[in-house]
Each structure stands twice: as structure tokens, then as C-alpha cells.
PDB file of N, CA and C in Angstrom:
ATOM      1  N   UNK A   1      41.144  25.313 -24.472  1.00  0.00           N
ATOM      2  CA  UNK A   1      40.233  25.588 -23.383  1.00  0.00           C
ATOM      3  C   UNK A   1      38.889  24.936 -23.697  1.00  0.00           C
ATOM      4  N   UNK A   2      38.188  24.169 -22.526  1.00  0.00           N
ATOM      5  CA  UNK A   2      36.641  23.513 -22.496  1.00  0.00           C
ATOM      6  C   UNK A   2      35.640  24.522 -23.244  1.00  0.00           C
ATOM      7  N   UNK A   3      34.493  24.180 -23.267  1.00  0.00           N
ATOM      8  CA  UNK A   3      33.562  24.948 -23.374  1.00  0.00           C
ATOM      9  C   UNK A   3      33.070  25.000 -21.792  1.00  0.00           C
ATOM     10  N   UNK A   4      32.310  26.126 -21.851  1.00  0.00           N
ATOM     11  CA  UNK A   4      31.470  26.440 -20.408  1.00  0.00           C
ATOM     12  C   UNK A   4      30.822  24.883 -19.645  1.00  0.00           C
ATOM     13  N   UNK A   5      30.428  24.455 -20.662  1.00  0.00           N
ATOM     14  CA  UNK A   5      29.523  22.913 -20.175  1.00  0.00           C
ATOM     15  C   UNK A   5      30.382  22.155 -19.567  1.00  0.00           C
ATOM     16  N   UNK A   6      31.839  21.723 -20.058  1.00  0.00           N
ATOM     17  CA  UNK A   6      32.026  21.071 -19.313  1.00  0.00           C
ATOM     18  C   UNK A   6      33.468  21.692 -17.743  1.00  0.00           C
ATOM     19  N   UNK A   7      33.223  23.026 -18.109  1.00  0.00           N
ATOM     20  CA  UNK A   7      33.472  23.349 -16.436  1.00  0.00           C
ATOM     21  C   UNK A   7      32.429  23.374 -15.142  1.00  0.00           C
ATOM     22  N   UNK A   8      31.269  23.411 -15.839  1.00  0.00           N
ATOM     23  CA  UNK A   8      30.246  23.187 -14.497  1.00  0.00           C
ATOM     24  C   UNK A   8      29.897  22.019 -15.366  1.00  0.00           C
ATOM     25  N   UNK A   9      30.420  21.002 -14.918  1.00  0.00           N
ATOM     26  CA  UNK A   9      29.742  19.711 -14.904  1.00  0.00           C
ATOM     27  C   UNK A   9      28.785  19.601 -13.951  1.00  0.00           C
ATOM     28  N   UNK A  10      27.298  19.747 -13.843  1.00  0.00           N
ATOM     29  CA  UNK A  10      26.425  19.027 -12.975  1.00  0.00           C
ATOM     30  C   UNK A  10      25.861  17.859 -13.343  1.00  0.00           C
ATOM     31  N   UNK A  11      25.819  17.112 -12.186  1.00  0.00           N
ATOM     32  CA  UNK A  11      25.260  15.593 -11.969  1.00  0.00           C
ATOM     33  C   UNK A  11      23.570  16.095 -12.216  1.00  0.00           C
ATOM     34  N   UNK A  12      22.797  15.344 -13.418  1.00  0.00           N
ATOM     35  CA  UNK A  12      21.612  15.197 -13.663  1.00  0.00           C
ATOM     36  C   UNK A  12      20.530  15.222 -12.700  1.00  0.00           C
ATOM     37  N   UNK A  13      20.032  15.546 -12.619  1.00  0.00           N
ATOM     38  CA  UNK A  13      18.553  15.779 -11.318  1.00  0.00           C
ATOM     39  C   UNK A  13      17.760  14.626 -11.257  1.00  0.00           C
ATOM     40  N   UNK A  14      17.602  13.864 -10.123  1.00  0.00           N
ATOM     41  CA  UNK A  14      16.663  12.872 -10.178  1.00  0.00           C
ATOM     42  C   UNK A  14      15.612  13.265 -10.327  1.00  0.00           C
ATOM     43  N   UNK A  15      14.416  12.524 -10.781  1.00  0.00           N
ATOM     44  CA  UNK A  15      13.147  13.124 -11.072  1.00  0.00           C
ATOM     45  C   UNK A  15      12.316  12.876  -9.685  1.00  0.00           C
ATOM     46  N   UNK A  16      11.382  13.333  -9.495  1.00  0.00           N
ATOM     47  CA  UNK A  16      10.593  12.773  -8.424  1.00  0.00           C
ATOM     48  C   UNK A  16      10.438  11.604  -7.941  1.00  0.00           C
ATOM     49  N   UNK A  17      10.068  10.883  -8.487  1.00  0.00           N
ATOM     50  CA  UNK A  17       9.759   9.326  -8.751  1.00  0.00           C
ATOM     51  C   UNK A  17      11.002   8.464  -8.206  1.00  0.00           C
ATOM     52  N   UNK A  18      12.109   9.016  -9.200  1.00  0.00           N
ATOM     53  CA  UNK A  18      13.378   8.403  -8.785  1.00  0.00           C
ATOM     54  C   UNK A  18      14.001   8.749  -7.295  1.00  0.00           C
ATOM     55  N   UNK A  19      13.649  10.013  -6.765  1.00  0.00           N
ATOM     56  CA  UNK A  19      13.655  10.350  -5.393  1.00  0.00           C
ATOM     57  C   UNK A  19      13.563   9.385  -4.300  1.00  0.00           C
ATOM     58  N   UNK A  20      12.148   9.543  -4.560  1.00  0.00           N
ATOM     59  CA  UNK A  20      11.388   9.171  -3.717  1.00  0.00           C
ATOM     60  C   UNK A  20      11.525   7.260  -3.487  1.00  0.00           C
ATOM     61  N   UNK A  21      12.043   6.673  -4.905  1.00  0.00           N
ATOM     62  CA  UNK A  21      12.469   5.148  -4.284  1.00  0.00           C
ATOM     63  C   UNK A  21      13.628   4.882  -3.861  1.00  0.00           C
ATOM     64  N   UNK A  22      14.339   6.048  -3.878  1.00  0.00           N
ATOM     65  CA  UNK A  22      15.500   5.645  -2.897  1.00  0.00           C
ATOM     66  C   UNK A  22      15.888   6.529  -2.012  1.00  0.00           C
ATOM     67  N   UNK A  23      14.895   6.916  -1.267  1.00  0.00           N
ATOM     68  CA  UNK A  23      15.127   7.367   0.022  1.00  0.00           C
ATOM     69  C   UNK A  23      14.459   6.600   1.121  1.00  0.00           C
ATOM     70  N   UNK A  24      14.950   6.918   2.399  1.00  0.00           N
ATOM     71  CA  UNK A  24      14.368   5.978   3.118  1.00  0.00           C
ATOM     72  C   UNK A  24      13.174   5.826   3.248  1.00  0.00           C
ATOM     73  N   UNK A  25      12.411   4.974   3.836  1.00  0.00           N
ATOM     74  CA  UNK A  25      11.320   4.897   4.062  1.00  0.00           C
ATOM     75  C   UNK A  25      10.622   6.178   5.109  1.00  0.00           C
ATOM     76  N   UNK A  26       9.149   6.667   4.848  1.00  0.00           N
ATOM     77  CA  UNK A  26       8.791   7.591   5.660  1.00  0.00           C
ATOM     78  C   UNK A  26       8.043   6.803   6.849  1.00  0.00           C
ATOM     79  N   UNK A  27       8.056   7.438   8.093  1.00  0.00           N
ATOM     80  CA  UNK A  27       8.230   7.174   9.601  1.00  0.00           C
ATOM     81  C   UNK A  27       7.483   8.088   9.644  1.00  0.00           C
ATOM     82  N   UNK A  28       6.134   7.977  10.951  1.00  0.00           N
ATOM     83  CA  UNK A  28       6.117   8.827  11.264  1.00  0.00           C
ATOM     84  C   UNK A  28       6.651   9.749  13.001  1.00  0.00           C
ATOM     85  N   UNK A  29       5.457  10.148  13.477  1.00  0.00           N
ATOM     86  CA  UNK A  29       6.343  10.981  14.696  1.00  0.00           C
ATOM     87  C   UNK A  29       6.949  10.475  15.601  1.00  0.00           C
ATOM     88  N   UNK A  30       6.818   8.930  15.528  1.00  0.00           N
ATOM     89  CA  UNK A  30       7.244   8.165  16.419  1.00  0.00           C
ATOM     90  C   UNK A  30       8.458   7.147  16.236  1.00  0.00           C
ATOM     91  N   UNK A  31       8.294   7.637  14.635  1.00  0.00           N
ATOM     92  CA  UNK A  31       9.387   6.375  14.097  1.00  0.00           C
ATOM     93  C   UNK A  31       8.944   5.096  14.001  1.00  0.00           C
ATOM     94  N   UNK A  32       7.729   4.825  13.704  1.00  0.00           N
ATOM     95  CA  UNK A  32       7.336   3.890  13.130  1.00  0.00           C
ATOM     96  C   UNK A  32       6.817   4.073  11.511  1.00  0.00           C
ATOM     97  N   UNK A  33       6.840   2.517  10.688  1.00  0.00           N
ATOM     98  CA  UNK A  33       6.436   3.041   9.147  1.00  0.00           C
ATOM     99  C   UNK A  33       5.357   3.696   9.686  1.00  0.00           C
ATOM    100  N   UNK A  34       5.311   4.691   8.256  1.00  0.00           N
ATOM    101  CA  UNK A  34       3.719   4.662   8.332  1.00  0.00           C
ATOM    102  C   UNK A  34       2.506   3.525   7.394  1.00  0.00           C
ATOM    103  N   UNK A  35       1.333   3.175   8.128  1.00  0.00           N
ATOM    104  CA  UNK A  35       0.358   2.247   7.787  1.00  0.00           C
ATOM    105  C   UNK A  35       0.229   2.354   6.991  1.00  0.00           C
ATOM    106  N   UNK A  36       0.244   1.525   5.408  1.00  0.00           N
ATOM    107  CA  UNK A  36      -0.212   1.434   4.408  1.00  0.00           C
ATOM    108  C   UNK A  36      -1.757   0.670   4.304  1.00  0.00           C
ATOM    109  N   UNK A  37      -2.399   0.622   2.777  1.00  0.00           N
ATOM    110  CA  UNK A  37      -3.633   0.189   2.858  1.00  0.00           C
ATOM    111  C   UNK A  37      -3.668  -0.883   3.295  1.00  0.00           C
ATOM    112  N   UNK A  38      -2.523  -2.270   2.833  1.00  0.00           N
ATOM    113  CA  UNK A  38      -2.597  -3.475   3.234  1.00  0.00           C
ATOM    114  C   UNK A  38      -2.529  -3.706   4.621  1.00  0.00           C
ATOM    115  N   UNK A  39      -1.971  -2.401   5.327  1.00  0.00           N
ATOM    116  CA  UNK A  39      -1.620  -2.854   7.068  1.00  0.00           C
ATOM    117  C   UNK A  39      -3.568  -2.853   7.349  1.00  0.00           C
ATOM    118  N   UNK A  40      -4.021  -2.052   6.724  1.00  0.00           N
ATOM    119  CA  UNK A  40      -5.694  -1.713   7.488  1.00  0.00           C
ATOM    120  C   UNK A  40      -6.548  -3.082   6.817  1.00  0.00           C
ATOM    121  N   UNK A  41      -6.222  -3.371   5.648  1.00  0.00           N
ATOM    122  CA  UNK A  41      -7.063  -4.146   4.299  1.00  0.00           C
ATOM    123  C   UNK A  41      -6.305  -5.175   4.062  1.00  0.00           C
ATOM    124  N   UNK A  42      -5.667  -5.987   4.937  1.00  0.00           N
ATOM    125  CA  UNK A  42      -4.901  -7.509   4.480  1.00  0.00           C
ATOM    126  C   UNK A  42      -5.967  -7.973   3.186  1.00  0.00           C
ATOM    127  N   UNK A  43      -5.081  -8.430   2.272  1.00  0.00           N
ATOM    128  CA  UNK A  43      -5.318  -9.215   1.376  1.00  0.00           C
ATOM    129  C   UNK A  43      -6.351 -10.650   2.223  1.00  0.00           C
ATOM    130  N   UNK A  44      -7.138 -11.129   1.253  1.00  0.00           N
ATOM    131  CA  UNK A  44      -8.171 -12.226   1.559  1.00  0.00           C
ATOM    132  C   UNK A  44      -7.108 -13.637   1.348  1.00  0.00           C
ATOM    133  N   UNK A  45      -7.291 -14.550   1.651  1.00  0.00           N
ATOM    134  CA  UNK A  45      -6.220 -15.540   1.937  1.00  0.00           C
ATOM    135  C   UNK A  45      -6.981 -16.044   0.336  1.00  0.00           C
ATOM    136  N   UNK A  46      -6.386 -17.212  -0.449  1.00  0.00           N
ATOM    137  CA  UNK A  46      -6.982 -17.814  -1.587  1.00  0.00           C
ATOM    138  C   UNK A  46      -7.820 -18.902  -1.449  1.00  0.00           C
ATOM    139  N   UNK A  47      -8.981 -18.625  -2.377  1.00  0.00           N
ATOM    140  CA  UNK A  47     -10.156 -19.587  -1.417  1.00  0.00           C
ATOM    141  C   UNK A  47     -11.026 -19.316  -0.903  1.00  0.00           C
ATOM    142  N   UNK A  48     -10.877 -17.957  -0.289  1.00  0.00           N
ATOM    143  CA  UNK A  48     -11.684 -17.330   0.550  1.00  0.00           C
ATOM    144  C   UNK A  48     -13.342 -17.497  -0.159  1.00  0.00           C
ATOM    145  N   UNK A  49     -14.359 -17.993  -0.025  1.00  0.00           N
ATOM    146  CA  UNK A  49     -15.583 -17.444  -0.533  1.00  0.00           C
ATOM    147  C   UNK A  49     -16.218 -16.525  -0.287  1.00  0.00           C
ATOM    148  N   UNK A  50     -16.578 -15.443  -0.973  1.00  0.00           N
ATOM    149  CA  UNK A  50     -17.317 -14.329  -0.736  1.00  0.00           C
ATOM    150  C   UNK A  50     -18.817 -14.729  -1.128  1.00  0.00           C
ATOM    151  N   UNK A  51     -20.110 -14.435  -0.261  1.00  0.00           N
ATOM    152  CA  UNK A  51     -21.447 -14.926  -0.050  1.00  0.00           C
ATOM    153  C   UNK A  51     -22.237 -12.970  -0.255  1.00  0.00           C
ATOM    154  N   UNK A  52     -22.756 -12.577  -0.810  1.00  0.00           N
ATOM    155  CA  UNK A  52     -23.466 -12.009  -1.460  1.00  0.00           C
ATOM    156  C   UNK A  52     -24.507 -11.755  -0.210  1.00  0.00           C
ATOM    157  N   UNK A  53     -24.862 -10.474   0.368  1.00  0.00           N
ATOM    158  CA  UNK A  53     -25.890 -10.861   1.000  1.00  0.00           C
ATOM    159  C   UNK A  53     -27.147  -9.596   0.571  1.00  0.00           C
ATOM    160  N   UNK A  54     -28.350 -10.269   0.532  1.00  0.00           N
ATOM    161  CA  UNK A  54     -29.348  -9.108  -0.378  1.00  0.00           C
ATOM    162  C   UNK A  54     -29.400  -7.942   0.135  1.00  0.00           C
ATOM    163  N   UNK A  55     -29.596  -7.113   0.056  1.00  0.00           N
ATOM    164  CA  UNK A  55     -30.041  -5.648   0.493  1.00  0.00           C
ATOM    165  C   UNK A  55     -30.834  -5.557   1.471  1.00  0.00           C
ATOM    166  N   UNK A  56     -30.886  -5.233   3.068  1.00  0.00           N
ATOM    167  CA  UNK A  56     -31.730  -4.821   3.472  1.00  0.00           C
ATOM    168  C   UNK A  56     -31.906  -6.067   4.822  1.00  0.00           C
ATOM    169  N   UNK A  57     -30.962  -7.391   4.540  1.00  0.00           N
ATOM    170  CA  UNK A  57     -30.914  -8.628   5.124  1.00  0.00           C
ATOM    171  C   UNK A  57     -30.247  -8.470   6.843  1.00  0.00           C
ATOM    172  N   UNK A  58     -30.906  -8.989   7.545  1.00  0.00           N
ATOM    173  CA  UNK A  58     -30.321  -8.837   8.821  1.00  0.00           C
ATOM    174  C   UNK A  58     -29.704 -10.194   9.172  1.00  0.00           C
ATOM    175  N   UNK A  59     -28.287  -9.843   9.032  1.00  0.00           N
ATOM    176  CA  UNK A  59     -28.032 -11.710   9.129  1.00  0.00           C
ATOM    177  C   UNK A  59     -27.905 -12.133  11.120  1.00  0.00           C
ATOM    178  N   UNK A  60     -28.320 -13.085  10.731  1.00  0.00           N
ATOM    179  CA  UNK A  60     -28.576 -14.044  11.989  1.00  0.00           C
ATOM    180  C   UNK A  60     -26.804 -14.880  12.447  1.00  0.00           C
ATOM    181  N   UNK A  61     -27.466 -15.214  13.453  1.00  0.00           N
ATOM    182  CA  UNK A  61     -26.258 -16.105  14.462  1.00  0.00           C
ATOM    183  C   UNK A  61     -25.846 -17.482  13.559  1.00  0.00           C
ATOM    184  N   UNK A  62     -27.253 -17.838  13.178  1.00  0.00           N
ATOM    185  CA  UNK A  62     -27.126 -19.141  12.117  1.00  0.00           C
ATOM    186  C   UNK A  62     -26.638 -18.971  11.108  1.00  0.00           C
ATOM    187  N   UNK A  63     -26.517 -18.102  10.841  1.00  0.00           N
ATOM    188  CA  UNK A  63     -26.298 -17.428   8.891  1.00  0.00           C
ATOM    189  C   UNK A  63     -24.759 -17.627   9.197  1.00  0.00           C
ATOM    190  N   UNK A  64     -24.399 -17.392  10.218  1.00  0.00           N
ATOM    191  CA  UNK A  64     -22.309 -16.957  10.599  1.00  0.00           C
ATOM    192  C   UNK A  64     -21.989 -18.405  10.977  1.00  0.00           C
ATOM    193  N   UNK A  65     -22.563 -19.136  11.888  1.00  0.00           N
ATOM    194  CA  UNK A  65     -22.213 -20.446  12.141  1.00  0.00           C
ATOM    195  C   UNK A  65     -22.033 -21.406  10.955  1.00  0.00           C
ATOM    196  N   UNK A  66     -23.360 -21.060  10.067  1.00  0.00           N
ATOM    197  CA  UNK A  66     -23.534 -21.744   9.293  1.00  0.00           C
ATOM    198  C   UNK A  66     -22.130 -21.764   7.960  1.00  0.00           C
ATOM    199  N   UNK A  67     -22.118 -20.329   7.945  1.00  0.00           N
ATOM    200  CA  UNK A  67     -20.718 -20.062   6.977  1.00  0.00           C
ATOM    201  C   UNK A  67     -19.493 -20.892   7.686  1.00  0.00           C
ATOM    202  N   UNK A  68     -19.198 -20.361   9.001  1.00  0.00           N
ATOM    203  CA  UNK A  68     -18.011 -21.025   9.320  1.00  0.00           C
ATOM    204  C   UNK A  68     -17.846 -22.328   9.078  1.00  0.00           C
ATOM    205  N   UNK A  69     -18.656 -23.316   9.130  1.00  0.00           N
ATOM    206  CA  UNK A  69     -18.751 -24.684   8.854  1.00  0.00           C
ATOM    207  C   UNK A  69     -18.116 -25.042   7.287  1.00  0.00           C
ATOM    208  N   UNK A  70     -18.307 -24.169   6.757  1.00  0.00           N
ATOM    209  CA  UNK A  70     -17.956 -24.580   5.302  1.00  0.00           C
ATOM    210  C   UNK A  70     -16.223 -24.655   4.934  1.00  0.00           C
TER     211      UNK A  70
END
């Protein structure tokens, strides 16, 4: 005769973590994903220059034209 252990064989418990990457994706009330940060915060394309602007600066029409040109 077995020991007790292996008449209740149970299958190991996924941990949270492991859950949660293989279940489906969460939807919300509508059944759409729900928005992640990148849907609100797209990544900057490469290249992009970022321009510094001082504290307190009211930028002008020229200041934006002038960037786009570059």
C-alpha cells in the first residue's frame, strides 16, 4: 500500500506571477484591452531631440517653427 502522498496526488499551485502570464489578457467592460502606459506615452521615435526650455519661458510661435525646421 502507497503512502497518503501519493493517493492525493495534487498538481503544484501556480504562483501568482505564473497566473497571471498565462491567462488571458484583461479587457475591460467593453471588451477592449485595457490601456497601458505606452498606449497614453508612445515611446519617442530615435533621434528625437529633446530642447531644454528655462523655467518660467513662454515659448513663442517662432521658437515651434523654428524647432520643426530642424
Amino acid at each position: 500500500k502507497g503512502s497518503i502522498l501519493e493517493e492525493v496526488a495534487v498538481a503544484p499551485k501556480k504562483s501568482p506571477i505564473m497566473a497571471e502570464e498565462s491567462e488571458e489578457p484583461k479587457l475591460d467592460r467593453f471588451g477592449l484591452p485595457i490601456p497601458t502606459e505606452d498606449d497614453y506615452f508612445p515611446s519617442l521615435p530615435e533621434g528625437t531631440e529633446l530642447v531644454p526650455v528655462p523655467l518660467g519661458y513662454q515659448t513663442k510661435m517662432k521658437d515651434v517653427k523654428t524647432a520643426m525646421e530642424k
